[in-house]
C-alpha atoms as a PDB file:
ATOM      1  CA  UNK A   1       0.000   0.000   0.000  1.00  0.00           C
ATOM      2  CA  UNK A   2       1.720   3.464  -0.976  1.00  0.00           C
ATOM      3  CA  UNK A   3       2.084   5.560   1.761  1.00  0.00           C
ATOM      4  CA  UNK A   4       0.817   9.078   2.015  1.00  0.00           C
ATOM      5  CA  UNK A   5       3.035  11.704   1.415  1.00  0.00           C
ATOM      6  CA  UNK A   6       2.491  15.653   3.382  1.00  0.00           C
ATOM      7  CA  UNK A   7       1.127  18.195   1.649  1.00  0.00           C
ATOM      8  CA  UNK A   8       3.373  21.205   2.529  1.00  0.00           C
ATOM      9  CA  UNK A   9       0.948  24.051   3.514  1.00  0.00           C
ATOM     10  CA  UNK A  10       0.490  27.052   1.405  1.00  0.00           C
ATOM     11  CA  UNK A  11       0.158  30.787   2.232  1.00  0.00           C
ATOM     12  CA  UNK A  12      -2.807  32.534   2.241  1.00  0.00           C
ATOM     13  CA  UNK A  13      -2.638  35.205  -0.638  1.00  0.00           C
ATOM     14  CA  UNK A  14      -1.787  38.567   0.728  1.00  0.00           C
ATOM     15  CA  UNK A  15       0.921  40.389   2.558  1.00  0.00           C
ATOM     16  CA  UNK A  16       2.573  39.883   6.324  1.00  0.00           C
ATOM     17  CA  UNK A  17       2.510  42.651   8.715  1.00  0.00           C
ATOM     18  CA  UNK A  18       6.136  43.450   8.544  1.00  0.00           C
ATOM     19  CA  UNK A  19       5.318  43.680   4.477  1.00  0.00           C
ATOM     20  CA  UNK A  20       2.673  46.029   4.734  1.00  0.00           C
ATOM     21  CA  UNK A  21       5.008  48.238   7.175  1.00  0.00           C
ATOM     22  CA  UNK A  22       7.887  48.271   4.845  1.00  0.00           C
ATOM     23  CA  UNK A  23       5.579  49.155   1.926  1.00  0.00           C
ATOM     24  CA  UNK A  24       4.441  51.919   4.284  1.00  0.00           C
ATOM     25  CA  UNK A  25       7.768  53.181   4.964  1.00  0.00           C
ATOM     26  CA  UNK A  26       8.663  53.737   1.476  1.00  0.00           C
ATOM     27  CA  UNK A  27       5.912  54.920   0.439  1.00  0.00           C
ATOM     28  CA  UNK A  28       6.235  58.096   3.283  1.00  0.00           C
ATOM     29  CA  UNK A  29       9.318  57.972   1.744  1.00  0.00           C
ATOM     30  CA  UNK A  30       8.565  58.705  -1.852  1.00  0.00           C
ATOM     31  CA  UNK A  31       5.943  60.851  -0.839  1.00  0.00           C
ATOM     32  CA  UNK A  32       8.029  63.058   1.041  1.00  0.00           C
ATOM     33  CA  UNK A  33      10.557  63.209  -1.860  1.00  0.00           C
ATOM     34  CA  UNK A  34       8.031  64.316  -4.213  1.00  0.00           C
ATOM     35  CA  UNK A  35       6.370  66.961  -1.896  1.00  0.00           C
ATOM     36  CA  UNK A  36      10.014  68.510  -1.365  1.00  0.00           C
ATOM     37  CA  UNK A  37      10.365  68.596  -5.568  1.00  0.00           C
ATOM     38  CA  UNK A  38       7.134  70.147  -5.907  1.00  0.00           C
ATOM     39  CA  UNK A  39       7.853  72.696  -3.083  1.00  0.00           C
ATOM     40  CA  UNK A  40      11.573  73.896  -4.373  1.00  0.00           C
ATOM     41  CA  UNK A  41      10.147  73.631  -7.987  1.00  0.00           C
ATOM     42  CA  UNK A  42       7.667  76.123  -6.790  1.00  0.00           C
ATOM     43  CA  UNK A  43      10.109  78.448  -5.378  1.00  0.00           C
ATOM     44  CA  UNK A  44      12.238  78.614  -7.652  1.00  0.00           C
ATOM     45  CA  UNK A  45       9.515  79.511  -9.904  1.00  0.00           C
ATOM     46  CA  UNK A  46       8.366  82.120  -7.798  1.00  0.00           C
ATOM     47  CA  UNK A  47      12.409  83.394  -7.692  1.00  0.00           C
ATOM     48  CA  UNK A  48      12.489  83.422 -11.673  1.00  0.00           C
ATOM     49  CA  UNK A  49       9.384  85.387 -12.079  1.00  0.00           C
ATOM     50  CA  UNK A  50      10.837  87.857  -9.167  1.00  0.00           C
ATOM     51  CA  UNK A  51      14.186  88.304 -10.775  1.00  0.00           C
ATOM     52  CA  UNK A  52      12.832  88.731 -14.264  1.00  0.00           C
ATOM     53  CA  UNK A  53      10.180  91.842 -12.681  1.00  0.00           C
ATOM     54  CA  UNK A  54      12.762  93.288 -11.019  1.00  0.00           C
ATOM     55  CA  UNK A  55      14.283  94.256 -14.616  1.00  0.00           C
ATOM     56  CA  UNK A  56      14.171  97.936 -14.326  1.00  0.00           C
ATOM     57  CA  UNK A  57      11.873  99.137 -17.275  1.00  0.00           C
ATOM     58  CA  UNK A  58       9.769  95.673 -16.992  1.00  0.00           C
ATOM     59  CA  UNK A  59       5.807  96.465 -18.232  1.00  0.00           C
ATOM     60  CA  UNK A  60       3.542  95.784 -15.379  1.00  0.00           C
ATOM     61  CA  UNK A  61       0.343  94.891 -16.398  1.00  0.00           C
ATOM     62  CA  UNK A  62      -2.381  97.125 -14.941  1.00  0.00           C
ATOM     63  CA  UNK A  63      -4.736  94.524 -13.507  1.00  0.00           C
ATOM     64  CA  UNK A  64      -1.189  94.009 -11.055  1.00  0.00           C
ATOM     65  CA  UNK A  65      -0.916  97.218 -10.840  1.00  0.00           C
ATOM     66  CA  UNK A  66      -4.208  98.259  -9.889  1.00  0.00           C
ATOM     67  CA  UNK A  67      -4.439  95.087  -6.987  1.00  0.00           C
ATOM     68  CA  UNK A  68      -1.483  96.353  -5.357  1.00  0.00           C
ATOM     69  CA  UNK A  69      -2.400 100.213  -5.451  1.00  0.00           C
ATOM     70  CA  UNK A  70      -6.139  99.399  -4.061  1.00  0.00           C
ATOM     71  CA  UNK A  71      -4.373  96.618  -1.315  1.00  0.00           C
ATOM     72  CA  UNK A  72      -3.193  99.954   0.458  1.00  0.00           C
ATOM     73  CA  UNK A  73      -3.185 100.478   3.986  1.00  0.00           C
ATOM     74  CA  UNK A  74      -3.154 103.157   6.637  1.00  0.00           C
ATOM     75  CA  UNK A  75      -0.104 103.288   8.749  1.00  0.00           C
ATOM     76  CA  UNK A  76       0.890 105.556  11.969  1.00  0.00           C
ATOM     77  CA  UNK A  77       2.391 108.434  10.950  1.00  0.00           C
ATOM     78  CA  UNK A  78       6.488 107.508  12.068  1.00  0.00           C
ATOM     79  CA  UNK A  79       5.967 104.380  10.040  1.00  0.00           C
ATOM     80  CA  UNK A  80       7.381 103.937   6.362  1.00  0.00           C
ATOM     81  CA  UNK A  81       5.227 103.791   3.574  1.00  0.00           C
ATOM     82  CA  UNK A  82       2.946 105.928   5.430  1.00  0.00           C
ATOM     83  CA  UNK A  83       0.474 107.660   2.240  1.00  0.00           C
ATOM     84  CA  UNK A  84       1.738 111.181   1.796  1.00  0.00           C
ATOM     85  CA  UNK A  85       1.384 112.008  -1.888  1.00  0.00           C
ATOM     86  CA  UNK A  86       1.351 115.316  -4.444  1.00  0.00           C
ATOM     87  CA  UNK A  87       1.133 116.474  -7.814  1.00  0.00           C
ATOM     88  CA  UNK A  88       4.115 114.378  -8.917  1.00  0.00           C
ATOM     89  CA  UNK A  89       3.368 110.744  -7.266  1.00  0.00           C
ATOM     90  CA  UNK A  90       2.606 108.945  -4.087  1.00  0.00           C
ATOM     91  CA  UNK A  91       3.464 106.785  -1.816  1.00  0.00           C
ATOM     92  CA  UNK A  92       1.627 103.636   0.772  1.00  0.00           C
ATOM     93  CA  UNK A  93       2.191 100.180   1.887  1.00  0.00           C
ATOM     94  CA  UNK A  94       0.592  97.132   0.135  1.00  0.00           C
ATOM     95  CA  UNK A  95      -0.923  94.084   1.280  1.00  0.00           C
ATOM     96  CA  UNK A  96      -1.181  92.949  -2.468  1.00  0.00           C
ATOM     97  CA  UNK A  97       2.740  93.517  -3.575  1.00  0.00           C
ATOM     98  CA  UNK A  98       4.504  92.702  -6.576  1.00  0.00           C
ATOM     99  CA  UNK A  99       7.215  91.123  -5.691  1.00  0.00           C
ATOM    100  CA  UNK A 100       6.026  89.329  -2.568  1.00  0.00           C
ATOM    101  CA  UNK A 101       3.152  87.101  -1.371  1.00  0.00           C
ATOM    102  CA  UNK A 102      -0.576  87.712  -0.476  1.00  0.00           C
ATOM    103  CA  UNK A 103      -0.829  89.763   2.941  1.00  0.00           C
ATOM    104  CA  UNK A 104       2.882  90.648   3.319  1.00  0.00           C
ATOM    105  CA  UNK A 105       3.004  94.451   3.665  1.00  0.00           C
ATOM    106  CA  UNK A 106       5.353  96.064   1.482  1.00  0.00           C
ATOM    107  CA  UNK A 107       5.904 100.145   1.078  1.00  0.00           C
ATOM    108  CA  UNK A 108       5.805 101.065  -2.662  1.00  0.00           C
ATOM    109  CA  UNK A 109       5.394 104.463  -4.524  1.00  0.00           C
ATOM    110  CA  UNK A 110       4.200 105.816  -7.818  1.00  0.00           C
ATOM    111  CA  UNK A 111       5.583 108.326  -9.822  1.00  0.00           C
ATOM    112  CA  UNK A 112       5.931 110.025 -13.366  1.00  0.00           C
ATOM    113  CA  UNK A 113       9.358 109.754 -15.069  1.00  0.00           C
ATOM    114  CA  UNK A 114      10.256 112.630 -17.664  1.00  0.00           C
ATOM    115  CA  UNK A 115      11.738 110.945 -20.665  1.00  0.00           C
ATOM    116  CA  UNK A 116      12.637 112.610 -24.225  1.00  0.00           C
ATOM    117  CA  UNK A 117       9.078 112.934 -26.072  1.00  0.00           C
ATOM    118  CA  UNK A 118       7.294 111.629 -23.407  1.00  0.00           C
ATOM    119  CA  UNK A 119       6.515 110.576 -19.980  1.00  0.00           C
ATOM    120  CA  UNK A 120       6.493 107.001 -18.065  1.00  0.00           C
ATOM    121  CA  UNK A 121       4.165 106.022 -15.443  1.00  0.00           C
ATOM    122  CA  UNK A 122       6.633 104.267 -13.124  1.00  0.00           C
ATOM    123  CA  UNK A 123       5.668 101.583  -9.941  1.00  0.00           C
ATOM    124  CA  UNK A 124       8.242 100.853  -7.922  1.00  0.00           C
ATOM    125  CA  UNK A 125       8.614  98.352  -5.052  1.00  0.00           C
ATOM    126  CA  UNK A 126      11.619  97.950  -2.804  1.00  0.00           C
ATOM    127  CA  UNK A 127      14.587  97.688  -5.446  1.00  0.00           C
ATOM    128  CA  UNK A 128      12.019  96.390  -8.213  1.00  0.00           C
ATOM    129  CA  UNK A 129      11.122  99.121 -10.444  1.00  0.00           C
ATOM    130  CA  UNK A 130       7.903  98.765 -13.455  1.00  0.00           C
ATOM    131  CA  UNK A 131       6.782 100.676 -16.147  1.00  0.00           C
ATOM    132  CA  UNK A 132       3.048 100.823 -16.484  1.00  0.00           C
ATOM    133  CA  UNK A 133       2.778 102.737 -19.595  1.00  0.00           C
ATOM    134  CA  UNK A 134       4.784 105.623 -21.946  1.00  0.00           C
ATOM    135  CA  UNK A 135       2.548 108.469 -23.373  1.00  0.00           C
ATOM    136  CA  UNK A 136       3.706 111.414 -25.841  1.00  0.00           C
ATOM    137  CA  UNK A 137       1.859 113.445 -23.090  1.00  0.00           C
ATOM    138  CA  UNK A 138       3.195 116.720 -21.483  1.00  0.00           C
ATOM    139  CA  UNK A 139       1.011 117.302 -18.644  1.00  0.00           C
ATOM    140  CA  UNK A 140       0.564 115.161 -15.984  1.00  0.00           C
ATOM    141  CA  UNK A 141      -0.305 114.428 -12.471  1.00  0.00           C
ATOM    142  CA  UNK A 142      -2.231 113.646  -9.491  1.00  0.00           C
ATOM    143  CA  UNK A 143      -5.251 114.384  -7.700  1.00  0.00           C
ATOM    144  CA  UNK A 144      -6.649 112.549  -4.434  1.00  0.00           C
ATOM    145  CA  UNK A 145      -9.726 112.829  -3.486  1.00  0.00           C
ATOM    146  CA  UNK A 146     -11.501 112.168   0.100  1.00  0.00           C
ATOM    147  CA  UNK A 147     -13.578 114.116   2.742  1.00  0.00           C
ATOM    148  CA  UNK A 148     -11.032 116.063   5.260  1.00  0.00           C
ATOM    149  CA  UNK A 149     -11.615 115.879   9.228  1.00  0.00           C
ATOM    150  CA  UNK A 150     -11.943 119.234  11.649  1.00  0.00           C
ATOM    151  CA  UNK A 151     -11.671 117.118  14.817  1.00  0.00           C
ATOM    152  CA  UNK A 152      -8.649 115.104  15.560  1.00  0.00           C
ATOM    153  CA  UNK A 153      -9.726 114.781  19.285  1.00  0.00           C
ATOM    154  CA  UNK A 154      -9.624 111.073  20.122  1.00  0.00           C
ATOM    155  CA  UNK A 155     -12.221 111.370  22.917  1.00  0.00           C
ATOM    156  CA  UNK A 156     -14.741 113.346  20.927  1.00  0.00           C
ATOM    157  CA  UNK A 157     -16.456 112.369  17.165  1.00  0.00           C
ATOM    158  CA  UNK A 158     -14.651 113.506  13.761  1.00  0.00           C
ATOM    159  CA  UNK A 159     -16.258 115.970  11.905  1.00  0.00           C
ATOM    160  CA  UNK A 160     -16.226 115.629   8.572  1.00  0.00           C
ATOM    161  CA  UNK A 161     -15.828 118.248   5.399  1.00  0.00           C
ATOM    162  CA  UNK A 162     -17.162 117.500   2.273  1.00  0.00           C
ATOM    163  CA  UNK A 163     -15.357 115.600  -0.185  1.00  0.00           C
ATOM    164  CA  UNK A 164     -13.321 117.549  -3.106  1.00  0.00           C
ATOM    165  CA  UNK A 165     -10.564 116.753  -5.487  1.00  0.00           C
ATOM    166  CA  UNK A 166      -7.258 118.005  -3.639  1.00  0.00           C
ATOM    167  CA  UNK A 167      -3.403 118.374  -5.105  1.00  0.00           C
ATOM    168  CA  UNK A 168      -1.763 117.207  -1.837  1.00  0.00           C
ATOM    169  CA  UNK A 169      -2.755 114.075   0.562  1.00  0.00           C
ATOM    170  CA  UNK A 170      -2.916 114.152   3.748  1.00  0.00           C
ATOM    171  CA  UNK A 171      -3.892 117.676   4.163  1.00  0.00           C
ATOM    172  CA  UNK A 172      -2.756 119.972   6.786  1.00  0.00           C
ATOM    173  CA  UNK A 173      -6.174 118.907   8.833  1.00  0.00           C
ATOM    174  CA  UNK A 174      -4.529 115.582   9.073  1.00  0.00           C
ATOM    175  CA  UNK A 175      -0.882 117.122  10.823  1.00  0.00           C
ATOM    176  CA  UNK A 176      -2.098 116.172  14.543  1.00  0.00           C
ATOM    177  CA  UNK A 177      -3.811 112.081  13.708  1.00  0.00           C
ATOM    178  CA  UNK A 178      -1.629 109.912  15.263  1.00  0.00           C
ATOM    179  CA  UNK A 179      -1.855 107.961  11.682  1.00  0.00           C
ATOM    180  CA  UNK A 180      -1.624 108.964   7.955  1.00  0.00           C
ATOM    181  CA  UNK A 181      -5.303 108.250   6.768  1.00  0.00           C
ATOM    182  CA  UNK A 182      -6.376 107.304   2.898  1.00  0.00           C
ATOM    183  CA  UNK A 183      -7.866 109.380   0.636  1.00  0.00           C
ATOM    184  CA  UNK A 184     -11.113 107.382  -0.821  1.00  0.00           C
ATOM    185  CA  UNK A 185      -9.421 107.267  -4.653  1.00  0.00           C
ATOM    186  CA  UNK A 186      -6.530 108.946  -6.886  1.00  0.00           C
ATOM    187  CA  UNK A 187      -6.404 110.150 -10.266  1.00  0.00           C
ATOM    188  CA  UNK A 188      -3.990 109.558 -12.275  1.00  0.00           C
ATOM    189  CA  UNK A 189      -3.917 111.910 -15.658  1.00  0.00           C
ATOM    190  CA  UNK A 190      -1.978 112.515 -18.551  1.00  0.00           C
ATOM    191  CA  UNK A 191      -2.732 114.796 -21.294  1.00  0.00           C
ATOM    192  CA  UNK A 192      -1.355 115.432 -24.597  1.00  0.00           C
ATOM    193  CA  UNK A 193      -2.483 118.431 -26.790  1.00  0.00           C
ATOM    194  CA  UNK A 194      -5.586 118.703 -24.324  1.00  0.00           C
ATOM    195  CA  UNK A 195      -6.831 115.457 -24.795  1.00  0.00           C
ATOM    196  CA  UNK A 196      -6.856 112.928 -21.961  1.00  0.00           C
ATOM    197  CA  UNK A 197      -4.284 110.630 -22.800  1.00  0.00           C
ATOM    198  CA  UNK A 198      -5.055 108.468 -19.815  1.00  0.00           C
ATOM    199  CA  UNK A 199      -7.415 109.353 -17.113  1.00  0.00           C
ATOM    200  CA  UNK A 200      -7.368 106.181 -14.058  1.00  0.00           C
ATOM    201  CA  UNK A 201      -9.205 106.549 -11.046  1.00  0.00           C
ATOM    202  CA  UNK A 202      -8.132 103.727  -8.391  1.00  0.00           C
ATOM    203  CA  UNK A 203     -10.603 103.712  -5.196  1.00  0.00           C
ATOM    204  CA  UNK A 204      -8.696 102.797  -1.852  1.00  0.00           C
ATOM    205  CA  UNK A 205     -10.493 100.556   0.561  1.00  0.00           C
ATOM    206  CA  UNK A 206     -12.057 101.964   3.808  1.00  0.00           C
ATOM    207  CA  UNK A 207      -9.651 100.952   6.000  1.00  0.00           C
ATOM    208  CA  UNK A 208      -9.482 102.987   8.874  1.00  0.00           C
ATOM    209  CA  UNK A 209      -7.532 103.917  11.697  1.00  0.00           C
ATOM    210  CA  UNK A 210      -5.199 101.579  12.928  1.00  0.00           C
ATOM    211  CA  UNK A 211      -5.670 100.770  16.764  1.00  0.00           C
ATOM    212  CA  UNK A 212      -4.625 103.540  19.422  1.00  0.00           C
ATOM    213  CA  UNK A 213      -1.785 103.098  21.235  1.00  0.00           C
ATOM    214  CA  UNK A 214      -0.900 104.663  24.609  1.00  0.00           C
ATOM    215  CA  UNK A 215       1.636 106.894  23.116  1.00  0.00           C
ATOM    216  CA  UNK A 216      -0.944 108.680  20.536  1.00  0.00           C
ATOM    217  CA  UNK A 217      -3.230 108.944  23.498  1.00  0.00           C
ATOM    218  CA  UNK A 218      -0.461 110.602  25.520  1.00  0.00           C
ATOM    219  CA  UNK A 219       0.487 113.103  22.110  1.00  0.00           C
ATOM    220  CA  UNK A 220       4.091 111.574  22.218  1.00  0.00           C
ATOM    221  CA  UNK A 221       6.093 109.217  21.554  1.00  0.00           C
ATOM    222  CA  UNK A 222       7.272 106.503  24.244  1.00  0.00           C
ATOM    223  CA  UNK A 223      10.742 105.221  23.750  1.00  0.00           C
END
């Protein structure tokens, strides 16, 4: 009679514990490795695009231009970047900049540059510097426009003037705020042979006064 040989067993289709832990591993692994591409691939892009704007000269388009100039902010009056501006150009800080990210505040100032035959509207940020446009135009300037307070007593309720086109921002009525307000828009015009060449009007966001701090209370500074 033939004898009965074992049947060896066999495993169960699937993968062990230790398996399934090393697949893990690798796969956190990979993952990880891929995530750190993506992230330096994305910097760098973001450091190519801000070296090739920061060609003095560079067109800025003015969709860009306009975010950033309407992403201004009120700031206390010993800040930089505070808005002061005049007939020639102005000045603010952005939340919207150029040449940074979303929410980083960053001073930056407009300005008309005299060329031969014409004039350039220029945007500059930090060391970056942008041309927004070139026009054959020989007047220019700017006009801010905004209603202008007779009370700067903190205790007691502003009183406000009514609102006017004005060739200087913030006005003298503005010397004793502990903070250099916004005007509610600026114009920006040039004109060539009395036509309007360009005519923008950029509205500012109502953005207040910044907090009060013990020192504006006080009417000094606190070192």
């Amino acid at each position: 009679m033939r004898s009965k040989q074992a049947v060896p067993a066999t495993r169960e289709a699937g993968f062990t514990l230790i398996e399934m832990l090393i697949m893990l591993i690798i796969s956190g692994f990979v993952a990880t490795l891929t995530i750190e591409a993506i992230r330096a691939a994305s910097t760098n892009a973001i450091r190519v695009e801000q070296a090739a704007r920061s060609v003095a000269g560079e067109l800025i388009d003015e969709r860009i231009f306009r975010t950033a100039v309407e992403a201004s902010r009120t700031a206390y009056q010993e800040r930089p970047g505070r808005f002061s501006g005049d007939t020639t150009g102005f000045q603010s800080v952005t939340a919207q900049p150029v040449t940074g990210y979303a929410g980083e505040m960053r001073p930056y100032a407009v300005r008309f540059e005299q060329e031969a035959g014409g004039v350039s509207l220029i945007y500059e940020e930090g060391e970056a510097t942008y041309q927004l446009g070139w026009w054959e135009g020989v007047d220019v300037g700017f006009e801010y426009f905004g209603t202008l307070p007779q009370s700067v007593d903190l205790t007691g309720p502003v009183l406000e003037l009514e609102r006017e086109w004005v060739d200087t921002w913030p006005r003298p009525d503005h010397s004793t705020l502990y903070y250099s307000p916004l005007p509610e828009a600026v114009r920006i015009q040039v004109r060539s042979e009395g036509r309007a060449s360009l005519d923008m009007i950029i509205a500012f966001p109502a953005d207040g006064a910044p907090p009060v701090r013990v020192e504006d209370i006080m009417g000094r500074s606190i070192p």
